[in-house]
Structures are given as structure tokens and as C-alpha cells.
C-alpha atoms as a PDB file:
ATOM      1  CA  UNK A   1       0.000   0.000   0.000  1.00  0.00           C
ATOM      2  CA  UNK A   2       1.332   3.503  -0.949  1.00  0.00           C
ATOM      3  CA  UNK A   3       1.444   5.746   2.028  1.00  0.00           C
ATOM      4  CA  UNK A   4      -0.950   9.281   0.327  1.00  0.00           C
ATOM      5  CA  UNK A   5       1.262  12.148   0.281  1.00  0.00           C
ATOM      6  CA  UNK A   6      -1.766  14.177   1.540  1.00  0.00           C
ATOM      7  CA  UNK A   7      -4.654  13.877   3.615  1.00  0.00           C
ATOM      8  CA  UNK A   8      -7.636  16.070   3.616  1.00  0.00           C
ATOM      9  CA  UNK A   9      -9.902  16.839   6.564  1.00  0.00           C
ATOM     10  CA  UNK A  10     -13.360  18.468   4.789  1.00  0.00           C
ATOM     11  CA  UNK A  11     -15.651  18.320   7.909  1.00  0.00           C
ATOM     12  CA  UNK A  12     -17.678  21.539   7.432  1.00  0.00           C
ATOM     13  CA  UNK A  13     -21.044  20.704   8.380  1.00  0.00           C
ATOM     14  CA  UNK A  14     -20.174  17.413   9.969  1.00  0.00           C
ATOM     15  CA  UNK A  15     -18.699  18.162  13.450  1.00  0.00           C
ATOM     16  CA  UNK A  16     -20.529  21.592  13.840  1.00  0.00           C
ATOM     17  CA  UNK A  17     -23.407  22.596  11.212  1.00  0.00           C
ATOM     18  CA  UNK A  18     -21.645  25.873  10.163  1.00  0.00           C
ATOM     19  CA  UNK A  19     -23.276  25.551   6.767  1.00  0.00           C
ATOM     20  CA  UNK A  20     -27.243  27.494   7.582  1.00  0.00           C
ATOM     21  CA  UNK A  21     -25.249  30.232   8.958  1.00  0.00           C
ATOM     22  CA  UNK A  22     -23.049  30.309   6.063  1.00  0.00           C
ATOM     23  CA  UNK A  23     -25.946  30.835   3.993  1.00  0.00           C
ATOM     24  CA  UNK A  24     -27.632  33.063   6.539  1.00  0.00           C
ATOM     25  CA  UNK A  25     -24.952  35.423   5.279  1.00  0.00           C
ATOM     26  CA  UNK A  26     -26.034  35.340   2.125  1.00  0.00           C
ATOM     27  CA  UNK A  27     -29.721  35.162   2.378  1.00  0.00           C
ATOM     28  CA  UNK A  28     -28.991  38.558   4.575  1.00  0.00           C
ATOM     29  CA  UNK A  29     -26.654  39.953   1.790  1.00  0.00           C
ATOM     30  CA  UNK A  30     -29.221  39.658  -0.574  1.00  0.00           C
ATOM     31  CA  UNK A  31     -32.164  41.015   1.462  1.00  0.00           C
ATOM     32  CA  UNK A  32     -30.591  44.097   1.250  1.00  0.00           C
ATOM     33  CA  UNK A  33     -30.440  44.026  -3.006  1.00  0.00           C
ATOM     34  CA  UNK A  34     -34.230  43.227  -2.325  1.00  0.00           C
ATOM     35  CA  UNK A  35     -34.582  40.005  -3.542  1.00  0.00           C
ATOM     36  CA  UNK A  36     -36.314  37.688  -0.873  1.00  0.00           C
ATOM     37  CA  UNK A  37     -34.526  33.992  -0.660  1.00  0.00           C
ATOM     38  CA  UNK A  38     -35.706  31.205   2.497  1.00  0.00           C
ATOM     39  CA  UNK A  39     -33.321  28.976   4.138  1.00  0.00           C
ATOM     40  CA  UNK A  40     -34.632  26.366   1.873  1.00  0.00           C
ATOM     41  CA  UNK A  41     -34.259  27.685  -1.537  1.00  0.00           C
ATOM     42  CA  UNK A  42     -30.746  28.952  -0.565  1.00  0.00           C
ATOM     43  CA  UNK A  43     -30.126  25.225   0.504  1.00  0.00           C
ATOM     44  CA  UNK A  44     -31.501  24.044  -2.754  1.00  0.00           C
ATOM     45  CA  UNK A  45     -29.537  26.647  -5.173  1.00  0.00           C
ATOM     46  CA  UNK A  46     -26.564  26.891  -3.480  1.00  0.00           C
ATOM     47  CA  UNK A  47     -25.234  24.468  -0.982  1.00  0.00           C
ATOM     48  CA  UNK A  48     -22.223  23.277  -1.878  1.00  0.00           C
ATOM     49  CA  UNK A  49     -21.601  25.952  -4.752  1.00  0.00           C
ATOM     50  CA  UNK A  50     -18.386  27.362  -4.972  1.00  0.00           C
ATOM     51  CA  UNK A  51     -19.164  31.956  -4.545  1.00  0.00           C
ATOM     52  CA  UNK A  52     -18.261  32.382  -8.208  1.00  0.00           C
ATOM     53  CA  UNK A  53     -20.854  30.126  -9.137  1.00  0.00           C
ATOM     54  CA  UNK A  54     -23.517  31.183  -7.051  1.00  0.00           C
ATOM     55  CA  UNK A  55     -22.478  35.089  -7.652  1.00  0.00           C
ATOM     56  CA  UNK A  56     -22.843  34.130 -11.337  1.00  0.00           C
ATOM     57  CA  UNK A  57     -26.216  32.858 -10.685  1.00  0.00           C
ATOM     58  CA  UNK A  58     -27.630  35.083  -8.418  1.00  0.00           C
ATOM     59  CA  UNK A  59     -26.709  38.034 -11.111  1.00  0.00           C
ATOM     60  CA  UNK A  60     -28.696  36.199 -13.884  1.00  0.00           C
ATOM     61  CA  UNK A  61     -31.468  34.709 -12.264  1.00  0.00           C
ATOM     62  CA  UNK A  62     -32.700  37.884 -10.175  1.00  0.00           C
ATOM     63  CA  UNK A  63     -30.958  40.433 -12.253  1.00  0.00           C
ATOM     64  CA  UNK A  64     -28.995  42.072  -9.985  1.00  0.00           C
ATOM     65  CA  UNK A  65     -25.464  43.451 -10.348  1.00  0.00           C
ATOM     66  CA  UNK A  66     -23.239  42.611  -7.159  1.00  0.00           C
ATOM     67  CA  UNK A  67     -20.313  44.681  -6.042  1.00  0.00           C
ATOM     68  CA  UNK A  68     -16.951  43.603  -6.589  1.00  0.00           C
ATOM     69  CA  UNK A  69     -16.431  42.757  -3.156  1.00  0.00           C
ATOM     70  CA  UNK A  70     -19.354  41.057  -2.745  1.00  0.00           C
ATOM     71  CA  UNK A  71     -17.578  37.895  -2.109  1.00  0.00           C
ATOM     72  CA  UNK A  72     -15.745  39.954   0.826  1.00  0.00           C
ATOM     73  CA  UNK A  73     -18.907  40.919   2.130  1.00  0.00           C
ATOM     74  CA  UNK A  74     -20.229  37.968   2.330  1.00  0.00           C
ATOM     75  CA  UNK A  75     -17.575  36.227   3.945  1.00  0.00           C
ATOM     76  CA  UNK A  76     -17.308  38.815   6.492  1.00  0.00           C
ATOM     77  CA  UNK A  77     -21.031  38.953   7.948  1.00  0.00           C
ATOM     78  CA  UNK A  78     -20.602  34.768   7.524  1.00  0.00           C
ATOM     79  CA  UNK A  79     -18.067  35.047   9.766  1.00  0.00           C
ATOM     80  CA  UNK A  80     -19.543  37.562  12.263  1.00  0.00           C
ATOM     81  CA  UNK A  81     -22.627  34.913  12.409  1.00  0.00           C
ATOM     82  CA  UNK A  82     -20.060  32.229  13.304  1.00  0.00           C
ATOM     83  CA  UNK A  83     -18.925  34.328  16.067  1.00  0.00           C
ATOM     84  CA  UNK A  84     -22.641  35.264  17.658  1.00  0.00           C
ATOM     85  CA  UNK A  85     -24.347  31.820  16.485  1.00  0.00           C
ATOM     86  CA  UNK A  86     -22.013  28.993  16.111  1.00  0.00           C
ATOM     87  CA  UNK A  87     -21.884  26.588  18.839  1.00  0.00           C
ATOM     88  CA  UNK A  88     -20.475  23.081  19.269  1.00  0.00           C
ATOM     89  CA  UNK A  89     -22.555  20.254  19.777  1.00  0.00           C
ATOM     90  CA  UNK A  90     -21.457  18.993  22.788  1.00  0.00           C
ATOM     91  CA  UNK A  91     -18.824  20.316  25.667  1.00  0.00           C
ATOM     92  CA  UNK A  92     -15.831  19.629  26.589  1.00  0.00           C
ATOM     93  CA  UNK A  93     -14.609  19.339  29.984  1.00  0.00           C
ATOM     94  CA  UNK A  94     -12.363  18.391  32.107  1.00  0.00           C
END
């Protein structure tokens, strides 16, 4: 057996369910272009999307232009959420 060179650890969403709030962020973000988008149809449009993609499609299907930094702006209120909203599922002690 050939020992991998590289091992990688993807466990967003698995150990702590960051993933609602992630798209919290964006549901917020685009509250304030006016367009109106539920937990669920963010789930169903873009969970898993890389932000190109879903800035792509959020700019054609409600026919909005985002800023430049939208991406920025996004990932900054995510991670204010994360801050104010994230917590682990169990607790460690001792």
C-alpha cells in the first residue's frame, strides 16, 4: 500500500453545522439588493456551490449586479454569524 502524500480533513457541516449560517450570510446579503430567498431555496440553489458560481447565478437569475467585493462581504457577515451563532454540539470538559 502507498502511504498518500496528503490527507484532507473536509468536515464543514459534519462536526458543527456551520453551513445554515453560512448561507444566513447570504440570504442577509441579498435582502438588502431586495430580492427575498428562504433557508430552503438557498439550501436548494446553493449548498455546496463554490461563490463564483452562485455570484454568477444570483446576477442572472434575479438580475442584480453585485459589487466587486461582494464575495468579501459575504464572507465577512458569515463570519460575524459564526462568532454570535455557532456553537459546538457537545462540551468539553475536564
Amino acid at each position: 500500500m502507498t502511504k498518500p502524500e496528503l490527507v484532507i480533513f473536509d468536515c464543514d457541516g459534519v462536526l458543527i453545522d456551520s453551513e445554515h449560517l453560512a448561507l444566513q450570510s447570504l440570504i442577509e446579503i441579498l435582502a438588502g439588493h431586495g430580492v427575498s430567498l428562504t433557508l430552503a431555496e438557498a439550501v436548494e440553489r446553493y449548498m455546496g456551490h463554490n461563490s463564483e458560481s452562485e455570484k454568477a447565478d444570483i446576477e442572472t437569475r434575479y438580475q442584480i449586479k453585485l459589487s466587486s467585493d461582494h464575495i468579501e462581504k459575504k464572507r465577512a457577515l458569515r463570519e460575524k454569524l459564526f462568532e454570535e451563532k455557532l456553537t459546538l454540539p457537545y462540551t468539553i470538559t475536564g
